[in-house]
C-alpha atoms as a PDB file:
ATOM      1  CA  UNK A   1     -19.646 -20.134   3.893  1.00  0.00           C
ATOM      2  CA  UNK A   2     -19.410 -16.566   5.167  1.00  0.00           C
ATOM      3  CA  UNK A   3     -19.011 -14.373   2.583  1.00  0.00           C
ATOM      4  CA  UNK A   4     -19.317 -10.426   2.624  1.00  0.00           C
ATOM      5  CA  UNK A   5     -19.082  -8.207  -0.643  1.00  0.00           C
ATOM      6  CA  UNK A   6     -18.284  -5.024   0.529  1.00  0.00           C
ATOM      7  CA  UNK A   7     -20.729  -2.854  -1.692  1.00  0.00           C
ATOM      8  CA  UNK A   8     -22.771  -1.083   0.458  1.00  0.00           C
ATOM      9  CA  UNK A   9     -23.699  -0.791   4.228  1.00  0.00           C
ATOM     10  CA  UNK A  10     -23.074   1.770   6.952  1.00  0.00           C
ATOM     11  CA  UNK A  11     -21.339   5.028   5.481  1.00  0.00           C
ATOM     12  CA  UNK A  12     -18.942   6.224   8.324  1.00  0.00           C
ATOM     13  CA  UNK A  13     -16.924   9.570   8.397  1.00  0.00           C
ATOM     14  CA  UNK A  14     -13.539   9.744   9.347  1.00  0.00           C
ATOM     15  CA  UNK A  15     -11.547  12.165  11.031  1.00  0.00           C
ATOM     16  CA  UNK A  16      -8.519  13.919   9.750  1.00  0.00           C
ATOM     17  CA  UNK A  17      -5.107  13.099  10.454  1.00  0.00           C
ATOM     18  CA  UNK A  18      -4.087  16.422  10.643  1.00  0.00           C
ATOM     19  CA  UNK A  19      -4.893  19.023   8.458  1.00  0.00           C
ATOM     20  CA  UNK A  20      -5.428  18.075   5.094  1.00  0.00           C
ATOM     21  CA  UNK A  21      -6.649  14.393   5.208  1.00  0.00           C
ATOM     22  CA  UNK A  22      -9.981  15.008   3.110  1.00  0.00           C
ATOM     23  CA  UNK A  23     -12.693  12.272   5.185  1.00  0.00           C
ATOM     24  CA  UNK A  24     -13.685   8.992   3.177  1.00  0.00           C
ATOM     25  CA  UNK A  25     -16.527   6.916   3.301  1.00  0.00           C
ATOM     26  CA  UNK A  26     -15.987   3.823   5.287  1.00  0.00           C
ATOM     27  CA  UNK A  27     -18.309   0.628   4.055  1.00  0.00           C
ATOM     28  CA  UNK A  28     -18.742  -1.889   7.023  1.00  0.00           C
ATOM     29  CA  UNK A  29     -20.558  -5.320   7.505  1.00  0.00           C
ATOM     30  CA  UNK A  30     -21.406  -6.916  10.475  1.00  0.00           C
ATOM     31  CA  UNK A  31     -22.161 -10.380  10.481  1.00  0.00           C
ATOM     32  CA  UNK A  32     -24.139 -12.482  12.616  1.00  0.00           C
ATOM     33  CA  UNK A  33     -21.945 -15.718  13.832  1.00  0.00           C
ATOM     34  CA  UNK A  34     -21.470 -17.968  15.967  1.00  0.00           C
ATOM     35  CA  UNK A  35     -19.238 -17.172  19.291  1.00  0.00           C
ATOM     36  CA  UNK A  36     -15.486 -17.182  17.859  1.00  0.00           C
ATOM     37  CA  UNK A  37     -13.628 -19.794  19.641  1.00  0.00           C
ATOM     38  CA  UNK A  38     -10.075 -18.745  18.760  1.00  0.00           C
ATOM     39  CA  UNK A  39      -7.627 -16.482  17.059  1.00  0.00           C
ATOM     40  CA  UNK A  40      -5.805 -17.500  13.751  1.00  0.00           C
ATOM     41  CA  UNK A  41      -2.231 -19.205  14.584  1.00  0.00           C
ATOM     42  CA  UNK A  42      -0.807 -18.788  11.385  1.00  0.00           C
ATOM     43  CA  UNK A  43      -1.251 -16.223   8.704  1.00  0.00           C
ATOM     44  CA  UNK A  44       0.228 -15.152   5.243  1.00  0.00           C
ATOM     45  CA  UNK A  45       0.085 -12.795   2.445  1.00  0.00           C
ATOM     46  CA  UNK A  46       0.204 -13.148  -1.171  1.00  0.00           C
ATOM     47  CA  UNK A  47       0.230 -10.920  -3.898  1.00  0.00           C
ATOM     48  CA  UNK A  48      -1.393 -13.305  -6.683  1.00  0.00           C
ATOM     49  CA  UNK A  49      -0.438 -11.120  -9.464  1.00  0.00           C
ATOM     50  CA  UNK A  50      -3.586 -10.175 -11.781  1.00  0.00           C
ATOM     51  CA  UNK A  51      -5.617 -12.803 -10.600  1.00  0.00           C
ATOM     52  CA  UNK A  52      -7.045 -15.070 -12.592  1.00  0.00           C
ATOM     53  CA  UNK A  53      -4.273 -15.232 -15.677  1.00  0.00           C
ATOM     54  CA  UNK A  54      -1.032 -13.310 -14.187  1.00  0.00           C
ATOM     55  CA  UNK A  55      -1.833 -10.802 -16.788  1.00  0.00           C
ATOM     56  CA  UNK A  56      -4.741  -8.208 -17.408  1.00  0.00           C
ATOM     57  CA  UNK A  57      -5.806  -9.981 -20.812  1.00  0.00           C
ATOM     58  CA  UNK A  58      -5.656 -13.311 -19.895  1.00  0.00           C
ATOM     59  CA  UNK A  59      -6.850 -15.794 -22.019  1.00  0.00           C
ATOM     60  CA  UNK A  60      -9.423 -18.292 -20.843  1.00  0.00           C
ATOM     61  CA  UNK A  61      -7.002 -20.898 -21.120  1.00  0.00           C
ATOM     62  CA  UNK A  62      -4.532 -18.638 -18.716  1.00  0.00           C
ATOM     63  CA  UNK A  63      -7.155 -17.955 -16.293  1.00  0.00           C
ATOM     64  CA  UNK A  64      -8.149 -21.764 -15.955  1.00  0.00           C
ATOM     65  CA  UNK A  65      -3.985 -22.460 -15.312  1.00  0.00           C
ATOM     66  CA  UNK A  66      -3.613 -19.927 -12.541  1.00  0.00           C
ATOM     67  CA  UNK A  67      -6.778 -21.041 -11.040  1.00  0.00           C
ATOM     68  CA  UNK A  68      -5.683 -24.036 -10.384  1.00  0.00           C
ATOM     69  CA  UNK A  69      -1.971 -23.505 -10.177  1.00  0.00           C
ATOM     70  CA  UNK A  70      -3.344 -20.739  -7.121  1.00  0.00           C
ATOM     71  CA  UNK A  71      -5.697 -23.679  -4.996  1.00  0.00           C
ATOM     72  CA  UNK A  72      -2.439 -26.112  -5.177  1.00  0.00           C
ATOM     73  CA  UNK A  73      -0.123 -23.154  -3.406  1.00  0.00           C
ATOM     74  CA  UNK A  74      -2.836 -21.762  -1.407  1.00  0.00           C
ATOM     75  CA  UNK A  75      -3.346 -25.623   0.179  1.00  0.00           C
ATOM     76  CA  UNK A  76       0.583 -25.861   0.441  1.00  0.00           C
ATOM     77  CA  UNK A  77       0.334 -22.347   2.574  1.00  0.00           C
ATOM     78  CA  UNK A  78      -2.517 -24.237   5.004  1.00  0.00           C
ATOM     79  CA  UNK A  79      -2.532 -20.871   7.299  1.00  0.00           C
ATOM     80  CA  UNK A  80      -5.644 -20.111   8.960  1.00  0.00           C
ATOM     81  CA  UNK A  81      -5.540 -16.741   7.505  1.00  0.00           C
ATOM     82  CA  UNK A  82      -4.551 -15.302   4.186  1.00  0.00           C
ATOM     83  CA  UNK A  83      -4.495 -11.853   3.020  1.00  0.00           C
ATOM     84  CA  UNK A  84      -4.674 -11.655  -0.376  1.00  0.00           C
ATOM     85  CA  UNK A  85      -3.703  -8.676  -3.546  1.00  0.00           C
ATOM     86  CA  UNK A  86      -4.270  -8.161  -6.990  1.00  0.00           C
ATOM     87  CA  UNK A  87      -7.644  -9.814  -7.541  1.00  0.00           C
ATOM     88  CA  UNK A  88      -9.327  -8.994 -10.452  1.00  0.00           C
ATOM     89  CA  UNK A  89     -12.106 -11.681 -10.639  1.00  0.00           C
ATOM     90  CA  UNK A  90     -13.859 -11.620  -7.306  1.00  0.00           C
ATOM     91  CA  UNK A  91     -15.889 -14.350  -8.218  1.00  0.00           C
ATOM     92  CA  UNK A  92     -13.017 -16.392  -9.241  1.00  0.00           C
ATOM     93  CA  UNK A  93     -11.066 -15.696  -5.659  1.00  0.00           C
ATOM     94  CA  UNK A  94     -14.198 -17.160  -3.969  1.00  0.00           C
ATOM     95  CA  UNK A  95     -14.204 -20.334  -5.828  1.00  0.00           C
ATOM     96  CA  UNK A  96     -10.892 -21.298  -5.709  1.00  0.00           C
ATOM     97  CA  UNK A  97     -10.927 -20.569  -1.734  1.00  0.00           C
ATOM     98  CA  UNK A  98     -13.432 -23.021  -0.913  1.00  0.00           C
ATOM     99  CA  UNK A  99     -11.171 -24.394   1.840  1.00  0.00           C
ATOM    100  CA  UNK A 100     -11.873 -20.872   4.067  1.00  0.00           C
ATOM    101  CA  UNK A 101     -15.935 -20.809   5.065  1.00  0.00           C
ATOM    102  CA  UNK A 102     -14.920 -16.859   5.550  1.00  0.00           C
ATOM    103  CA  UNK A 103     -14.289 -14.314   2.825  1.00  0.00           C
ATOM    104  CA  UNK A 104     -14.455 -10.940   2.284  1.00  0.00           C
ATOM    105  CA  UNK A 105     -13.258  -9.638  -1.196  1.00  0.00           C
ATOM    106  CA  UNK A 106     -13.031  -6.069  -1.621  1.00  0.00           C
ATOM    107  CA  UNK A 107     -14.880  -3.781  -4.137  1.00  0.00           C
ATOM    108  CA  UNK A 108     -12.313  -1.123  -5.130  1.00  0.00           C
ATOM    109  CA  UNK A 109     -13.658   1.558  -8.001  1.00  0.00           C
ATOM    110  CA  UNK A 110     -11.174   3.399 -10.323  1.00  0.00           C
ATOM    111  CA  UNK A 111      -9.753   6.651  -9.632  1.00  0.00           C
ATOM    112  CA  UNK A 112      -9.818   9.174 -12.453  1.00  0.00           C
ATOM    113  CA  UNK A 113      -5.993   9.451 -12.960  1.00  0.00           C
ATOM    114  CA  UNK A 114      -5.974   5.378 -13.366  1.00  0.00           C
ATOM    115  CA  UNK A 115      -5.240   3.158 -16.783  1.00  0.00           C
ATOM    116  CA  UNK A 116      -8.733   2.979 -18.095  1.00  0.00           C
ATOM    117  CA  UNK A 117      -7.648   0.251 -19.636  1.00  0.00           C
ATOM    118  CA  UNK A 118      -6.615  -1.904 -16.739  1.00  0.00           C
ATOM    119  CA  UNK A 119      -9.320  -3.613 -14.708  1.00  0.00           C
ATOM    120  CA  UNK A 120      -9.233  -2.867 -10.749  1.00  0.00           C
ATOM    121  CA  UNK A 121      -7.334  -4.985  -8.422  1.00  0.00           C
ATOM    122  CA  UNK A 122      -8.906  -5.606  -5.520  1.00  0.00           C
ATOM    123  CA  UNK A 123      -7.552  -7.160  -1.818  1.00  0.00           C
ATOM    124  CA  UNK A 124      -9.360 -10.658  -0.164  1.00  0.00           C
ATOM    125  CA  UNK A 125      -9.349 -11.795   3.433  1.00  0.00           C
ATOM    126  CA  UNK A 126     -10.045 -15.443   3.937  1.00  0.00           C
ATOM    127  CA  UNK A 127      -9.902 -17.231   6.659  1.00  0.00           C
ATOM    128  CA  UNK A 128     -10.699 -20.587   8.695  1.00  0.00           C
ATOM    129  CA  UNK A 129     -11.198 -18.179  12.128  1.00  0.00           C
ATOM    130  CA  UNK A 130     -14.708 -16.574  12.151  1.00  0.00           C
ATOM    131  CA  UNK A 131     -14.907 -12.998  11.406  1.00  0.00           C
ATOM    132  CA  UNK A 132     -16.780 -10.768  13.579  1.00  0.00           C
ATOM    133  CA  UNK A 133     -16.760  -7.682  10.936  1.00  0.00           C
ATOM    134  CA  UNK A 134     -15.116  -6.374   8.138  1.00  0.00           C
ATOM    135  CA  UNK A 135     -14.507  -3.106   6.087  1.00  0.00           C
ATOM    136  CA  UNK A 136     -13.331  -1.580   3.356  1.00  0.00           C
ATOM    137  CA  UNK A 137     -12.061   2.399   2.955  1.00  0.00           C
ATOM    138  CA  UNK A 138     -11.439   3.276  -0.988  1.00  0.00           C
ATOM    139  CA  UNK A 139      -9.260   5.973  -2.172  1.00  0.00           C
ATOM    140  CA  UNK A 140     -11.143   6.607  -5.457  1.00  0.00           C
ATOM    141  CA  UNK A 141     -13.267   9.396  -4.080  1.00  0.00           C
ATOM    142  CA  UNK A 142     -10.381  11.542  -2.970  1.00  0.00           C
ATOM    143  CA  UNK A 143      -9.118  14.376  -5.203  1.00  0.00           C
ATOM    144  CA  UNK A 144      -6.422  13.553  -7.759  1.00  0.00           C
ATOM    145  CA  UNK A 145      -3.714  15.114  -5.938  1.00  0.00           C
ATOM    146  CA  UNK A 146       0.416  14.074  -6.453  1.00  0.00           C
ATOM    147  CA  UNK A 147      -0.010  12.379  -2.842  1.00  0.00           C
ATOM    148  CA  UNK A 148      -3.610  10.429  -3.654  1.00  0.00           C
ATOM    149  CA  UNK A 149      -2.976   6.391  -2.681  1.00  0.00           C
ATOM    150  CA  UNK A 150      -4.271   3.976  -5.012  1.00  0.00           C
ATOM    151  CA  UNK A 151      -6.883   1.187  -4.406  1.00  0.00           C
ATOM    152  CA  UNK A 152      -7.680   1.497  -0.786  1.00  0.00           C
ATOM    153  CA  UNK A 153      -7.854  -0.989   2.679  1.00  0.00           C
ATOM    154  CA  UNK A 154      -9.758  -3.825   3.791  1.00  0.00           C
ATOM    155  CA  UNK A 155     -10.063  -4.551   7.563  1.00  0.00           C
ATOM    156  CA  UNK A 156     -11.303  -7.307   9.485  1.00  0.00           C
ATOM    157  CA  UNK A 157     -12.226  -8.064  13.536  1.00  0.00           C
ATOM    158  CA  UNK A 158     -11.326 -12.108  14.862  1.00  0.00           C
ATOM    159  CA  UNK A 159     -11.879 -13.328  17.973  1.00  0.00           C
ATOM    160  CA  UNK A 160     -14.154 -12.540  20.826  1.00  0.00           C
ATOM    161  CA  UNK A 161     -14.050  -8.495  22.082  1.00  0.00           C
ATOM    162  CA  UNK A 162     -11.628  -9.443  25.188  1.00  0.00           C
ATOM    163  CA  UNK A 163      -9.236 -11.342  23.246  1.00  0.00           C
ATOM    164  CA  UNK A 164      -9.345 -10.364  19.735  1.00  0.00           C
ATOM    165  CA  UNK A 165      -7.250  -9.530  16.531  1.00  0.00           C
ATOM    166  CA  UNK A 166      -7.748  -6.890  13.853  1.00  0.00           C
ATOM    167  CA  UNK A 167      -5.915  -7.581  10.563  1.00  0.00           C
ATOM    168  CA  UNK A 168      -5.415  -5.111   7.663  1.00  0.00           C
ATOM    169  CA  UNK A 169      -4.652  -5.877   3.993  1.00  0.00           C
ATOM    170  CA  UNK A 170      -2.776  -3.658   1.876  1.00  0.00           C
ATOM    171  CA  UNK A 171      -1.780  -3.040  -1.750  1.00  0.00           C
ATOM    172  CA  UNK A 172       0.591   0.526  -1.985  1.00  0.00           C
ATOM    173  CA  UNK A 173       1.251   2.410  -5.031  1.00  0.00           C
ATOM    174  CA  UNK A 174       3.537   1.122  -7.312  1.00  0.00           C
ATOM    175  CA  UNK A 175       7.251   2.771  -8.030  1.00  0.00           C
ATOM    176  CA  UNK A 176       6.143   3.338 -11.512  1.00  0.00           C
ATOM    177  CA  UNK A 177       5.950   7.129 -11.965  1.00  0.00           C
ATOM    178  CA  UNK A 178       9.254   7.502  -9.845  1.00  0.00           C
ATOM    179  CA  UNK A 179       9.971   6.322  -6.026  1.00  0.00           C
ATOM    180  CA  UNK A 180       9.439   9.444  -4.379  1.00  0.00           C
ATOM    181  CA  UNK A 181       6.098  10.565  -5.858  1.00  0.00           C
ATOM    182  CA  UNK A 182       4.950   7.159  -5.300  1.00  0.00           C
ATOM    183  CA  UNK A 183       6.256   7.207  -1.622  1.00  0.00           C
ATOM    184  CA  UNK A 184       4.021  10.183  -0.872  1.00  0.00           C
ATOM    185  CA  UNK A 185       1.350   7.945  -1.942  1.00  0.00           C
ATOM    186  CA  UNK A 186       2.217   5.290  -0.431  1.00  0.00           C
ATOM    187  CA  UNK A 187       2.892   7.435   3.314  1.00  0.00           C
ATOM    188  CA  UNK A 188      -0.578   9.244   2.896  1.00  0.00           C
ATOM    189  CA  UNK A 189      -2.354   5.203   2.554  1.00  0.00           C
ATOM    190  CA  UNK A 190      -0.448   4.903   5.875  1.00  0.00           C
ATOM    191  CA  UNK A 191      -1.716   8.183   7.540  1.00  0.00           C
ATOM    192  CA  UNK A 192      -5.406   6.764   6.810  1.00  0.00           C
ATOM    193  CA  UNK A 193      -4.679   3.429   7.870  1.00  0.00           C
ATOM    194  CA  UNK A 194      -3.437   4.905  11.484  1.00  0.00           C
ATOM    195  CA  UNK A 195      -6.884   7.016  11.643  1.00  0.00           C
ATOM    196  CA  UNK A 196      -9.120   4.034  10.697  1.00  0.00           C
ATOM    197  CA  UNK A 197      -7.144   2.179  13.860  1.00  0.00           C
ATOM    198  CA  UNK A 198      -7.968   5.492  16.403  1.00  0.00           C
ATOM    199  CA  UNK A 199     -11.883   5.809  15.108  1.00  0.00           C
ATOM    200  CA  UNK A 200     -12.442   2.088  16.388  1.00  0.00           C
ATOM    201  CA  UNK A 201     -10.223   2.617  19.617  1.00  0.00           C
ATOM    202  CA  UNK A 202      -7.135   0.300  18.835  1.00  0.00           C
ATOM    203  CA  UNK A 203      -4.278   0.964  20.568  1.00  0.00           C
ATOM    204  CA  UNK A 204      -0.998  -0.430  18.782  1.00  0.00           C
ATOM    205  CA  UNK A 205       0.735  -0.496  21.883  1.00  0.00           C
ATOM    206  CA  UNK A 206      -1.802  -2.592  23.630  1.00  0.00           C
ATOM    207  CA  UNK A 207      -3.967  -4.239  21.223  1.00  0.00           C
ATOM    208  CA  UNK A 208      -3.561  -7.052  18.442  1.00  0.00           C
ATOM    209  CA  UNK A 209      -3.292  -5.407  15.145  1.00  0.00           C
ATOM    210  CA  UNK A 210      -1.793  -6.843  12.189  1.00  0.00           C
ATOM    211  CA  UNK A 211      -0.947  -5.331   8.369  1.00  0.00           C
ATOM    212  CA  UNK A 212      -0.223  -7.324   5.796  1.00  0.00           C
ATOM    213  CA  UNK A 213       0.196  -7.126   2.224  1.00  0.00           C
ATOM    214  CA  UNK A 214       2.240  -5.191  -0.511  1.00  0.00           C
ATOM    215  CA  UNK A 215       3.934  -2.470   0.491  1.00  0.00           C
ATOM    216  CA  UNK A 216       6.147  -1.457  -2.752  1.00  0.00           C
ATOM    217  CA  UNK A 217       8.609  -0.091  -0.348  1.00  0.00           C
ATOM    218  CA  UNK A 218      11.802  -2.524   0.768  1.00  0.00           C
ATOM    219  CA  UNK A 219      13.184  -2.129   4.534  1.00  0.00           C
ATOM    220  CA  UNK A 220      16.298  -3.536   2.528  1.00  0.00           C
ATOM    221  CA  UNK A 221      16.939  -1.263  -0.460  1.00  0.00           C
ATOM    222  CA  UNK A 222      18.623   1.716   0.613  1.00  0.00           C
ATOM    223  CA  UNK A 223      16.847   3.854  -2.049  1.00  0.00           C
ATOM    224  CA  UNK A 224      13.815   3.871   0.118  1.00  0.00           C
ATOM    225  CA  UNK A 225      15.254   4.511   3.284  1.00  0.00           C
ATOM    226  CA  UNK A 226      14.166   8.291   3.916  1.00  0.00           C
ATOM    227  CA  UNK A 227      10.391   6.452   3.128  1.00  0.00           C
ATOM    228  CA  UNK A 228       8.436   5.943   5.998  1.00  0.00           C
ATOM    229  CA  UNK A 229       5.470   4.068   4.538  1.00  0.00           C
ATOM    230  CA  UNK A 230       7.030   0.768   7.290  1.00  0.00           C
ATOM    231  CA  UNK A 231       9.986   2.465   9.060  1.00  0.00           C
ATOM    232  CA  UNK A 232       7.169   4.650  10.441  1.00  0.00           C
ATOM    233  CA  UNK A 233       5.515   2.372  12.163  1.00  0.00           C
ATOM    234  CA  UNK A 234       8.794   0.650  13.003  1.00  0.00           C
ATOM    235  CA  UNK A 235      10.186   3.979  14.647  1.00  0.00           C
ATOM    236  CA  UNK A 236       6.760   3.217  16.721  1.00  0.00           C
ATOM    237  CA  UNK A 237       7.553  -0.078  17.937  1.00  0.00           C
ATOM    238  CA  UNK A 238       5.690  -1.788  14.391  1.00  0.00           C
ATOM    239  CA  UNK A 239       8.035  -5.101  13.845  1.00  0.00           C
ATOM    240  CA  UNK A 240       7.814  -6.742  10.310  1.00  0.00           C
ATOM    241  CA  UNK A 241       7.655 -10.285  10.804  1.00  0.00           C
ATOM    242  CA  UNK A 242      10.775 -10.872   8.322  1.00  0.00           C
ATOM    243  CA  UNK A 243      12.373  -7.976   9.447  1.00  0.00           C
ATOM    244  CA  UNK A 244      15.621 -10.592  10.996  1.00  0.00           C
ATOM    245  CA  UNK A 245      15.422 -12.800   7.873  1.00  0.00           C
ATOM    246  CA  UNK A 246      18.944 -12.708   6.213  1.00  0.00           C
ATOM    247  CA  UNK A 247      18.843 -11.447   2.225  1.00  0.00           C
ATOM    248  CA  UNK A 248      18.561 -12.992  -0.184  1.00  0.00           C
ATOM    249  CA  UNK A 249      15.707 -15.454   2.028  1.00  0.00           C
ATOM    250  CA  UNK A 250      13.474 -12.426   3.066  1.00  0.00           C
ATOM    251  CA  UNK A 251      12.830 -11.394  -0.931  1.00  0.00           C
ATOM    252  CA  UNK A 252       9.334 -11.647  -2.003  1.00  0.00           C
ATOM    253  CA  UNK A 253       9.710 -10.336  -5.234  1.00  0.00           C
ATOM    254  CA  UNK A 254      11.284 -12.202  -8.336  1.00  0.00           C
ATOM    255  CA  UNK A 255      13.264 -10.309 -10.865  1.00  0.00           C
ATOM    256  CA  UNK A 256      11.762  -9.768 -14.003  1.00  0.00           C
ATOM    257  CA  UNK A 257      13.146 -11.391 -16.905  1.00  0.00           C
ATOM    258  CA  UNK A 258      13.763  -8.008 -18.881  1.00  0.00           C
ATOM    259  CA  UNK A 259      16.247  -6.979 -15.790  1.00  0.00           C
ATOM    260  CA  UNK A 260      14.417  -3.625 -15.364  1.00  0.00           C
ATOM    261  CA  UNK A 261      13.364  -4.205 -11.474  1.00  0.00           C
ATOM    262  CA  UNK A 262      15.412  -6.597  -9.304  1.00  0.00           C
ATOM    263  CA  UNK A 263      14.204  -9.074  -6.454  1.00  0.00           C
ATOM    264  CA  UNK A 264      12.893  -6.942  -3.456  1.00  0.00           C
ATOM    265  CA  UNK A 265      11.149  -7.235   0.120  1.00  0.00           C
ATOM    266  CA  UNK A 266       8.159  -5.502  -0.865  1.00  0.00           C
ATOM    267  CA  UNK A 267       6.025  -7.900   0.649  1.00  0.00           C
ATOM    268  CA  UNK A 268       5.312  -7.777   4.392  1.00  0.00           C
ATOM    269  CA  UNK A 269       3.286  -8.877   7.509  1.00  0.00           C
ATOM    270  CA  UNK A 270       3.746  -6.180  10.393  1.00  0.00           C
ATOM    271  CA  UNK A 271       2.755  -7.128  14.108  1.00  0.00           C
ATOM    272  CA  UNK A 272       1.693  -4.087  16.033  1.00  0.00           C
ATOM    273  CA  UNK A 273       4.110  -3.651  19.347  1.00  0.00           C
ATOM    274  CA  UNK A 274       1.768  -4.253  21.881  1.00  0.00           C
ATOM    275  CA  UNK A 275       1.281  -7.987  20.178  1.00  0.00           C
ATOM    276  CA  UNK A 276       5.023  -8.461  18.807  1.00  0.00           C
ATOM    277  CA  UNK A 277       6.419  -8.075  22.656  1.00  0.00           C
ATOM    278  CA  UNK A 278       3.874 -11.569  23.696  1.00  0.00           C
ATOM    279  CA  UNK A 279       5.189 -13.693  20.107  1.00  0.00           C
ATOM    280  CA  UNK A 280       8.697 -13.451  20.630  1.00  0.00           C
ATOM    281  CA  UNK A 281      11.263 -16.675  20.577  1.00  0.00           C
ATOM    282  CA  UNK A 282      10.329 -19.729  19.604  1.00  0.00           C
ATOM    283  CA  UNK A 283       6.850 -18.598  19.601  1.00  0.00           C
ATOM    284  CA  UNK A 284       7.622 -16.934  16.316  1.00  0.00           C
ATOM    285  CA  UNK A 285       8.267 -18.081  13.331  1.00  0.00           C
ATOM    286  CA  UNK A 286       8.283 -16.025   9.700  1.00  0.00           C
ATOM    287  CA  UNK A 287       9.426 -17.067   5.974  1.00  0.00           C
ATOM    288  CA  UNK A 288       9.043 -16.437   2.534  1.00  0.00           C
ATOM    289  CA  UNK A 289       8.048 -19.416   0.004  1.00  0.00           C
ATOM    290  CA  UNK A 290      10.232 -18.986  -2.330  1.00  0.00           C
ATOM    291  CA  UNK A 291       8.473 -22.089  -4.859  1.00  0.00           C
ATOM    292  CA  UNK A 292       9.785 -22.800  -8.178  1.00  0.00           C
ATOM    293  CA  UNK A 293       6.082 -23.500  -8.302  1.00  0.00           C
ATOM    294  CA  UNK A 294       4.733 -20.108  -7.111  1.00  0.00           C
ATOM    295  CA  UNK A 295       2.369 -18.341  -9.733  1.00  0.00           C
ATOM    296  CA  UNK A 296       3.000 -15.079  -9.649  1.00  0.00           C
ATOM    297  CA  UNK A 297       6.002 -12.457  -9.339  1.00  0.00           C
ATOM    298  CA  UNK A 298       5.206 -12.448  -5.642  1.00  0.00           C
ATOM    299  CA  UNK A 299       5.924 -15.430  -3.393  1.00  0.00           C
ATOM    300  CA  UNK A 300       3.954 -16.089  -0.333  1.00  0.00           C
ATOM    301  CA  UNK A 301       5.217 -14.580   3.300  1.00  0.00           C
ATOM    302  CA  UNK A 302       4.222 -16.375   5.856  1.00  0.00           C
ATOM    303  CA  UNK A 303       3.603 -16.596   9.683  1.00  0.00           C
ATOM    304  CA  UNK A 304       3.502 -18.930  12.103  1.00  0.00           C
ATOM    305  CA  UNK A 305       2.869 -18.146  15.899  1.00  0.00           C
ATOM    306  CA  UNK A 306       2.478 -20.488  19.062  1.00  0.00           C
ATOM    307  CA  UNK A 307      -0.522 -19.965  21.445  1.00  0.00           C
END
């Protein structure tokens, strides 16, 4: 097993993205492996809601359920790749993924206009593909203003330098607070996300680079449609993989049972243009699991894509 906690390593600065984009630290690791012998085929993300226990005080008993509710749907999903949100026990995520030799779980720290009382949710990539390198770029150090994201990024490299795939995992502010001061949180995440692509030298337009994860922002609802957290990088030639999916299928969200927020497609995997123009047809293939059996408000998107 490959596993890499991203705690420490090689402190990078980033640039701005125009004036105003304060630069973060940027914590990388780069393993020594074997020579990758192929790119993932199939990929999904899942929001796992307040992993282990669905809830922040989760009783043991709750945490041993969703545990094991999580390996059964995870094993259903088979993908070579999954991008995972809302992880709360790291040590937990890494157990129950024994099936992927290749993990890296990030290490998120609280910002100082955060719940105190909440723990931290942090993003996982696993995977059955070797990874090359990963990193991880936090928001907590950046100053508390209205249009500060939450939580932060993980990246990750597959594949060999000539043929290779960088995938992203996400986890936007929430609408709670309002939709359009969380939408300025959510588009300033974005602006880093497009400078962390530009400091390694990925093109979109020519390069394989994939972002998955949850957004908080629907392509559907038309209360976010001045928001260009994803029609940004679809005005750029960004496709979401269930962007064609007819509604109600492409949902990822359940309603709650207190009717206060209804279902939604806030969870997405976006191909970058230069890879979605080679995976079109019957070469593609996107849906959302939408399980009975799924356990957690968020069900499973997933990707399938022919070689």
């Amino acid at each position: 097993m490959r596993l890499f906690w991203l705690v420490g390593g090689l402190f990078l600065a980033m640039g701005t993205a125009g004036a105003g984009l304060p630069m973060l630290p940027v914590h990388e690791t780069q393993p020594i492996l074997a020579k990758p012998n192929r790119l993932p085929i199939s990929v999904a993300t899942w929001n796992l809601q307040w992993f282990p226990g669905n809830r922040p005080e989760a009783t043991a008993g709750e945490r041993v359920r969703h545990e094991r509710e999580v390996v059964k749907m995870i094993r259903q999903l088979g993908v070579d790749l999954l991008l995972i949100q809302e992880v709360v026990d790291r040590e937990a995520l890494v157990k129950i993924t024994g099936d992927y030799p290749w993990k890296v779980v990030s290490n998120f720290s609280r910002a100082g206009d955060e719940n105190p009382d909440l723990p931290v949710q942090n993003v996982a990539i696993v995977s059955r593909v070797p990874i090359r390198e990963s990193w991880e770029v936090g928001f907590h150090v950046l100053p508390l203003t209205p249009d500060r994201p939450v939580r932060g990024f993980l990246g990750a490299r597959l594949g060999t330098k000539k043929r290779g795939l960088v995938a992203y995992t996400v986890h936007l502010k929430s609408n709670r607070g309002g939709r359009e001061p969380s939408a300025l949180r959510r588009e300033r995440a974005m602006d880093y996300l497009k400078k962390d692509w530009e400091k390694r030298g990925l093109d979109p337009q020519k390069d394989r680079i994939l972002i998955g994860g949850d957004f908080n922002c629907s392509l559907r609802n038309s209360e976010f449609s001045l928001e260009k957290t994803i029609r940004g990088l679809c005005k750029d030639g960004w496709v979401s993989a269930t962007g064609n999916n007819s509604w109600p299928e492409m949902a990822t969200t359940k309603p709650d049972p207190a009717g206060k927020y209804p279902a939604s497609d806030f969870d997405h995997i976006l191909l970058s243009p230069g890879w979605a123009k080679g995976v079109e047809g019957d070469r593609w293939k996107a849906e959302v699991l939408q399980d009975s059996k799924v356990p957690s408000d968020h069900y499973p998107v997933i990707l399938r894509l022919g070689e």
